[in-house]
Protein backbone atom coordinates (compact mmCIF):
# COMPACT_ATOMS: atom_id res chain seq x y z
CA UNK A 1 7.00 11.65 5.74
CA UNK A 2 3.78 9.84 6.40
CA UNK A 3 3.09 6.51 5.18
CA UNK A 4 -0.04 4.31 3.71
CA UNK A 5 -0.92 1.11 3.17
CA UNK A 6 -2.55 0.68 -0.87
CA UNK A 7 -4.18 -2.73 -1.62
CA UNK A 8 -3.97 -3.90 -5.20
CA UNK A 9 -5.39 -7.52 -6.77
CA UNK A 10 -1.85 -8.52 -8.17
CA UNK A 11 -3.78 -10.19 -11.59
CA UNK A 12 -4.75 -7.07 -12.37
CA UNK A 13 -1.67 -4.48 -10.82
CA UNK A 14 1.07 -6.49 -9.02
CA UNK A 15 4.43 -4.99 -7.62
CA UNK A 16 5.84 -6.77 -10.26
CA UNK A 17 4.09 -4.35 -12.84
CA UNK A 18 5.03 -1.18 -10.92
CA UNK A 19 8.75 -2.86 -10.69
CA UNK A 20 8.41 -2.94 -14.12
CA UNK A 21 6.92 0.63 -15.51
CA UNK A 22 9.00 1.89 -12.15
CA UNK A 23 5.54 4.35 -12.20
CA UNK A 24 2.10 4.86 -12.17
CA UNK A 25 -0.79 6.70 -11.43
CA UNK A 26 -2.93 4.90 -8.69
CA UNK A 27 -6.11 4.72 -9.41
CA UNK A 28 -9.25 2.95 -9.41
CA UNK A 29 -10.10 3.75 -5.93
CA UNK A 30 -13.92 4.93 -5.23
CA UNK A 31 -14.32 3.79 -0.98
CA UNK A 32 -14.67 7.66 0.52
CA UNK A 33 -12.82 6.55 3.63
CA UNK A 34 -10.18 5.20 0.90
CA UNK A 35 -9.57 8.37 -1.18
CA UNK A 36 -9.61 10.38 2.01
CA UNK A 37 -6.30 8.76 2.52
CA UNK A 38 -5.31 9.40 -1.28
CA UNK A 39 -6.13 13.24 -1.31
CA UNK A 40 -4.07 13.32 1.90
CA UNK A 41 -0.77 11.71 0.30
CA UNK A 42 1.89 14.48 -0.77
CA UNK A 43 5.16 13.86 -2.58
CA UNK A 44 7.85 12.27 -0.46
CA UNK A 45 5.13 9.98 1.51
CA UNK A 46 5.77 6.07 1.46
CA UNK A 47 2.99 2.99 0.29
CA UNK A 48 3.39 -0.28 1.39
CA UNK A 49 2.18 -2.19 -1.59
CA UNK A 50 -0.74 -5.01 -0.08
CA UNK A 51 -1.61 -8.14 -2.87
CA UNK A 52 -4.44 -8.64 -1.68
CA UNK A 53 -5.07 -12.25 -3.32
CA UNK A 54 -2.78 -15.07 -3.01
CA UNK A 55 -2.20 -18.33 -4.59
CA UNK A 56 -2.24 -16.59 -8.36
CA UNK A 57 0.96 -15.92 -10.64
CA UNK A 58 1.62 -12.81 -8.92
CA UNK A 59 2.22 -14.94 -5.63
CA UNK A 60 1.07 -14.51 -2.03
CA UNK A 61 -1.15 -12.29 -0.16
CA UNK A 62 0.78 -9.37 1.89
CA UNK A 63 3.09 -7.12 1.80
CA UNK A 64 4.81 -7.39 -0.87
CA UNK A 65 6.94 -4.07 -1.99
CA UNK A 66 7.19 -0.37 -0.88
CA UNK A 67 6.64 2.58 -3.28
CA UNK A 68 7.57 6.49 -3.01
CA UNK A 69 4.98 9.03 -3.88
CA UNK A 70 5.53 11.28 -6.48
CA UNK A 71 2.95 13.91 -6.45
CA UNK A 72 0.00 15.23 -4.29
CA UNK A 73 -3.27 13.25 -4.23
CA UNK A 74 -5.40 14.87 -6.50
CA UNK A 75 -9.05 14.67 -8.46
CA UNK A 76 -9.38 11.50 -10.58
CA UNK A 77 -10.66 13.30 -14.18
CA UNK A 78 -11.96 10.24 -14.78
CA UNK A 79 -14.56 10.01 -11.97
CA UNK A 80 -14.76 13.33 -9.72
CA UNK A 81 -15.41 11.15 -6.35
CA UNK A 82 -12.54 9.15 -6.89
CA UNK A 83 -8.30 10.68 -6.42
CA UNK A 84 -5.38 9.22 -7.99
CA UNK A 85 -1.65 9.52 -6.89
CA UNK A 86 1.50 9.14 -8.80
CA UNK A 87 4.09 6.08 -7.23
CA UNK A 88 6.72 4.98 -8.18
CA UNK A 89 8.43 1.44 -7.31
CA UNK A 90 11.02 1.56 -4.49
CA UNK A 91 11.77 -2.25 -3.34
CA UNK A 92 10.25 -5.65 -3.44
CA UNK A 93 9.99 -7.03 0.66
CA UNK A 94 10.96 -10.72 0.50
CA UNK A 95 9.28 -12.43 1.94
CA UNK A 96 6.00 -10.87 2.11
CA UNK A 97 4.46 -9.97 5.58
CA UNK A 98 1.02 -11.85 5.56
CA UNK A 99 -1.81 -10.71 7.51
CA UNK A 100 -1.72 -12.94 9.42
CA UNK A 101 1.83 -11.80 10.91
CA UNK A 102 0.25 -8.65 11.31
CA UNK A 103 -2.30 -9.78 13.16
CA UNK A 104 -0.64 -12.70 15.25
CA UNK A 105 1.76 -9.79 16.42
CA UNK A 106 -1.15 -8.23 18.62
CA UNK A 107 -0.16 -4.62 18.02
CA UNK A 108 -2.09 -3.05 15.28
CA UNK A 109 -5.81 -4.51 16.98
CA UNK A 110 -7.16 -1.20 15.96
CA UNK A 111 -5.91 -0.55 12.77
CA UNK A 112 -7.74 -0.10 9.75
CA UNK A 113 -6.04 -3.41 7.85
CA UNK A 114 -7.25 -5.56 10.51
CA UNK A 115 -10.66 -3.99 11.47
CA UNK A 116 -12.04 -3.16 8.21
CA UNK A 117 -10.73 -5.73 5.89
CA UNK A 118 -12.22 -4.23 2.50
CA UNK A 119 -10.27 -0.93 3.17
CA UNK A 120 -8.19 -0.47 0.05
CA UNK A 121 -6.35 2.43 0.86
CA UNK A 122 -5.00 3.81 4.59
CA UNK A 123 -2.27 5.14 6.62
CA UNK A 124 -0.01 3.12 8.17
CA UNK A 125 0.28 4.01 12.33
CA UNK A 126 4.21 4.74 13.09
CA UNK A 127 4.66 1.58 15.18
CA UNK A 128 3.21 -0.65 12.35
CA UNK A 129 6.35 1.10 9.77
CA UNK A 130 9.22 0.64 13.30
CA UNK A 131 7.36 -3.14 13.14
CA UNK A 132 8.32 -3.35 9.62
CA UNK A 133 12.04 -1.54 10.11
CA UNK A 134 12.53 -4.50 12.24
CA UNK A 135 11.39 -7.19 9.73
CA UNK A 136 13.42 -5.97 7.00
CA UNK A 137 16.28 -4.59 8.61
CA UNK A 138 18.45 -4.20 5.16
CA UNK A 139 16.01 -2.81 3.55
CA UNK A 140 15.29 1.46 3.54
CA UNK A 141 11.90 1.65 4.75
């Protein structure tokens, strides 16, 4: 199982709406380095659901929720150099992990959510999901 980090602006998608529909097809993605990361994700793979604006009614920025992928990044038909995946909701994290957690904990210096801030879509490096087992240690991650 590999995971990925997907960042969404929660007044348009929030965790909240994928709680809600429990699925969707992500989408809406057109960075190359971003739907490199979507064509990679296969069925079974976890995404770490990012709102990546705060202070609206969808609430903070972070990490807000955890979702299961449900089918092979693919082609969007929509736009040929875009992908889309299917998700679907697994868990709301409460509270969120804010960036700045992630960066005060001096671990992840080199990953792509602290280097390249406008990344939308990424893996997540195996000692950034053991960093998160630890946070939420009820929680299945």
């Amino acid at each position: 199982m590999t995971y990925y980090l997907a960042k969404t602006d929660p007044d348009t998608y929030s965790i909240g709406d994928l709680e809600r529909e429990k699925q969707t097809i992500w989408d809406g993605v057109t960075n190359p380095q971003a739907v490199r990361s979507i064509r990679a994700m296969q069925s079974g793979d976890r995404v770490f659901i990012y709102h990546s604006r705060g202070n609206t009614a969808a609430g903070v920025t972070g990490i807000v929720g955890l979702a299961a992928v449900r089918s092979a990044g693919r082609t969007d038909p929509k736009n040929p150099k875009s992908a889309v995946v299917d998700m679907a909701f697994l868990s709301r994290l409460d509270p969120p992990t804010s960036l700045a957690e992630v960066k005060e904990s001096g671990r992840f210096k080199d990953w792509a959510l602290v280097r390249q801030g406008r990344l939308s879509t990424m893996s997540a490096p195996d000692e950034f999901v053991e960093w998160m087992r630890a946070r939420y240690p009820g929680q299945k991650i």
